[in-house]
Protein backbone atom coordinates (compact mmCIF):
# COMPACT_ATOMS: atom_id res chain seq x y z
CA UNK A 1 83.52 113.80 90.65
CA UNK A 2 82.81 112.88 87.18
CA UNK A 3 81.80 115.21 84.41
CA UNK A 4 77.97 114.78 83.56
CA UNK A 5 78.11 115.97 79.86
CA UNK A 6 80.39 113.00 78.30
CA UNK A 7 81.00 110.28 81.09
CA UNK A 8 82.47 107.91 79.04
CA UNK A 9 86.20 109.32 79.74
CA UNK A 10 85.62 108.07 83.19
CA UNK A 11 85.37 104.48 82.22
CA UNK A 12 87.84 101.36 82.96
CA UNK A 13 90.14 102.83 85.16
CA UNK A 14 92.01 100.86 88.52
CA UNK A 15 93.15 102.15 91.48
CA UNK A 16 95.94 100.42 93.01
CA UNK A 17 97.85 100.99 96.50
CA UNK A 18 101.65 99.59 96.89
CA UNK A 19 104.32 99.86 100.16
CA UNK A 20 106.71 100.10 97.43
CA UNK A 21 106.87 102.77 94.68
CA UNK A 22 105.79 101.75 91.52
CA UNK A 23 108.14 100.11 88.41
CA UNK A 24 107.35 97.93 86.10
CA UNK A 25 107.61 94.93 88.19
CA UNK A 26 105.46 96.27 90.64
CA UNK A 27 101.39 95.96 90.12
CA UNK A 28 100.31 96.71 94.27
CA UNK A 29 97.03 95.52 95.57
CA UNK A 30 94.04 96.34 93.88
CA UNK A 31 91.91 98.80 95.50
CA UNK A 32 89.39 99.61 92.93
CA UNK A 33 89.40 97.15 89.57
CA UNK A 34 87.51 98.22 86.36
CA UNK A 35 85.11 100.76 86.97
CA UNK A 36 82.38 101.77 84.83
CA UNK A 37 81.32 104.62 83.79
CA UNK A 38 79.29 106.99 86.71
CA UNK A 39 78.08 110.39 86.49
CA UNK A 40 78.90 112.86 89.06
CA UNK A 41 81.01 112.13 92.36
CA UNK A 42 82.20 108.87 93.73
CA UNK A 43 83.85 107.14 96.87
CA UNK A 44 85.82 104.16 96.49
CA UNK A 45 86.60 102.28 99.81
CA UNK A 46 88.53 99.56 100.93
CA UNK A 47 91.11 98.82 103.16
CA UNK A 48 94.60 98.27 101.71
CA UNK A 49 98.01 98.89 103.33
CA UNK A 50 100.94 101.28 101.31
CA UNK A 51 102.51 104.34 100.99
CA UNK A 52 101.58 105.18 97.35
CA UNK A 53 98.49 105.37 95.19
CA UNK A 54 98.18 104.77 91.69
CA UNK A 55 95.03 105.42 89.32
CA UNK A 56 95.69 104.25 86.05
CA UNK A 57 93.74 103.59 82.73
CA UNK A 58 92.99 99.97 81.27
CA UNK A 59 93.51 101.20 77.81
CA UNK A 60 95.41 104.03 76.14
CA UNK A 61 94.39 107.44 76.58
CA UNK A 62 94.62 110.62 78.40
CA UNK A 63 94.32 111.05 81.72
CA UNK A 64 93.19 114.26 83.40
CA UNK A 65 91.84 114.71 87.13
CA UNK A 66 90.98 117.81 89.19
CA UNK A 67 91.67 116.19 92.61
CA UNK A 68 92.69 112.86 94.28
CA UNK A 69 91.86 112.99 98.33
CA UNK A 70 92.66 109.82 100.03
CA UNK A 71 91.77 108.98 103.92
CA UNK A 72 93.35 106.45 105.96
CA UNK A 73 94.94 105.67 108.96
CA UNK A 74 98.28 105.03 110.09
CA UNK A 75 99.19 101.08 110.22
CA UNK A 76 101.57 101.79 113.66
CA UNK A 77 100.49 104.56 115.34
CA UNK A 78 102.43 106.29 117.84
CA UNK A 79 100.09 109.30 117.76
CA UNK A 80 96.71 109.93 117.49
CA UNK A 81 95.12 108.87 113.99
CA UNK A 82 93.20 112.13 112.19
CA UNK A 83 91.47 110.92 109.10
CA UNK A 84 92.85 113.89 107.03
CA UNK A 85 93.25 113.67 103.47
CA UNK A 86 96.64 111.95 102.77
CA UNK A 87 97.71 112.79 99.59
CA UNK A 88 97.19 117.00 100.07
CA UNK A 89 100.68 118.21 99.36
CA UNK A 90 102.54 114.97 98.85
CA UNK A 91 104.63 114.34 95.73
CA UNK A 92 102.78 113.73 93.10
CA UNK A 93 103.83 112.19 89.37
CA UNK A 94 101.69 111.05 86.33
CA UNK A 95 102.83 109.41 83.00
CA UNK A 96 103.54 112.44 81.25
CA UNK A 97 102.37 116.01 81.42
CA UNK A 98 100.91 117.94 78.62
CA UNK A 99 100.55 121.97 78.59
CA UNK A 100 102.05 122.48 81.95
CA UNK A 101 99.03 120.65 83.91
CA UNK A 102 101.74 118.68 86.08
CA UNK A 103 100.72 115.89 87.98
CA UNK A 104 100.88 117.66 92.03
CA UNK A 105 97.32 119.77 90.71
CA UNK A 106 95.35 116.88 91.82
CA UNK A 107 96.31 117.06 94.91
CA UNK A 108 96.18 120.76 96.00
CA UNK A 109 93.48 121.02 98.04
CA UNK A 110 91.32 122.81 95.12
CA UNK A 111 89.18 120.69 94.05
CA UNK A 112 87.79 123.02 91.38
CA UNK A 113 87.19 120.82 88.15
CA UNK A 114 87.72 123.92 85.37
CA UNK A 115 90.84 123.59 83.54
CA UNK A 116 91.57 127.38 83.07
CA UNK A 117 91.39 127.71 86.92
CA UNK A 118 94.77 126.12 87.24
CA UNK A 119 93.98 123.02 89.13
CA UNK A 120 93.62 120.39 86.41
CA UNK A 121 96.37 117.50 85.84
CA UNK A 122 96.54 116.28 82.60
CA UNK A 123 98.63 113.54 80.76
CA UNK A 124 99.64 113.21 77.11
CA UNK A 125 97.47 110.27 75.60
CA UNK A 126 100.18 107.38 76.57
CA UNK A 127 99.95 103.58 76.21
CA UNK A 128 99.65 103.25 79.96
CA UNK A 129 98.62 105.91 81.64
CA UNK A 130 98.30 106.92 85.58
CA UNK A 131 99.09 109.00 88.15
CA UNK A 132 100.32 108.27 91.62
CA UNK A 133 101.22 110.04 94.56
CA UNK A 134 103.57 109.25 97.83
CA UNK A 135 101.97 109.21 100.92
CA UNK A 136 105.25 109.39 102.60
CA UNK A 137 104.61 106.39 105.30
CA UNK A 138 102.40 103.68 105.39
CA UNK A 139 98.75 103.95 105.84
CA UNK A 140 95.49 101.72 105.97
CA UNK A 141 93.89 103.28 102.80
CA UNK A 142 90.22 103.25 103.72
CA UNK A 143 89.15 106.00 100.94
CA UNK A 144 89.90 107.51 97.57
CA UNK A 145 87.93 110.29 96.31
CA UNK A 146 88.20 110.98 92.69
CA UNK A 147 87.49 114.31 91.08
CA UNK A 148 87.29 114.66 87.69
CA UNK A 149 87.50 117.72 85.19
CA UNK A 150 83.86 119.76 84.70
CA UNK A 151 84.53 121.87 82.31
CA UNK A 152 84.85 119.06 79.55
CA UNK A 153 86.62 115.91 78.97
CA UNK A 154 85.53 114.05 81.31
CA UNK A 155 86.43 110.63 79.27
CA UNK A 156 90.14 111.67 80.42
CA UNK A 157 89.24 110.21 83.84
């Protein structure tokens, strides 16, 4: 969910998905490349394979989300597949955090997009930006929700 006041914070972001965690010499496959800027909510979906999920900014900037839900299934089941959302609880990391807003608030379960209601993630403005959380096993990503701040800012998304 995008802000609808200043959309332009949501602009030129990626979404990437890796069976590997993340370093510098690891990009993952693109899930979602480049999007523009949208107002209100949006569903990206695909169908990658990993562990861990990465949104990150094309440019410098600050990144700030209210809540990340991914679906998916596992890729070798041994039990019945639920299409839950993934990331809820899982450890979470971003690029930097600024005024406490650590990176595991966008994926709480509270998908409440007000920054004094305690649920907001929020980077420092870095040179390359993101957030990414740990899915713990391998899935087949089919869905990322994105849910951006409402209260202002939306740009940081």
């Amino acid at each position: 969910y995008n802000r609808n006041d200043v959309t332009e914070r949501l602009n030129n972001f990626s979404i990437r998905v890796s069976s590997v965690p993340f370093t510098s010499n690891t990009s993952g496959e693109v899930f979602v490349d480049k999007q523009p800027t949208f107002k209100g909510s949006k569903g990206f979906r695909g169908n990658k394979r990993g562990q861990y999920i990465r949104i990150y900014l094309n440019q410098s900037g600050i990144l700030s989300l209210a809540e990340v839900v991914v679906n998916g299934k596992l890729v070798n089941p041994t039990q019945a597949n639920k299409d839950l959302n993934l990331a809820l609880g899982k450890p979470a990391r971003q690029s930097s955090v600024f005024d406490f807003s650590v990176a595991n608030r966008a994926n709480d379960g509270d998908v409440n997009g007000r920054s004094d209601a305690g649920s907001i993630s929020h980077t420092e403005a870095d040179n390359q930006t993101y957030w990414e959380v740990d899915l713990g096993k391998n899935y087949l990503v089919e869905q990322v929700k994105l849910f951006n701040r409402t209260d202002c800012c939306h740009d940081r998304l």
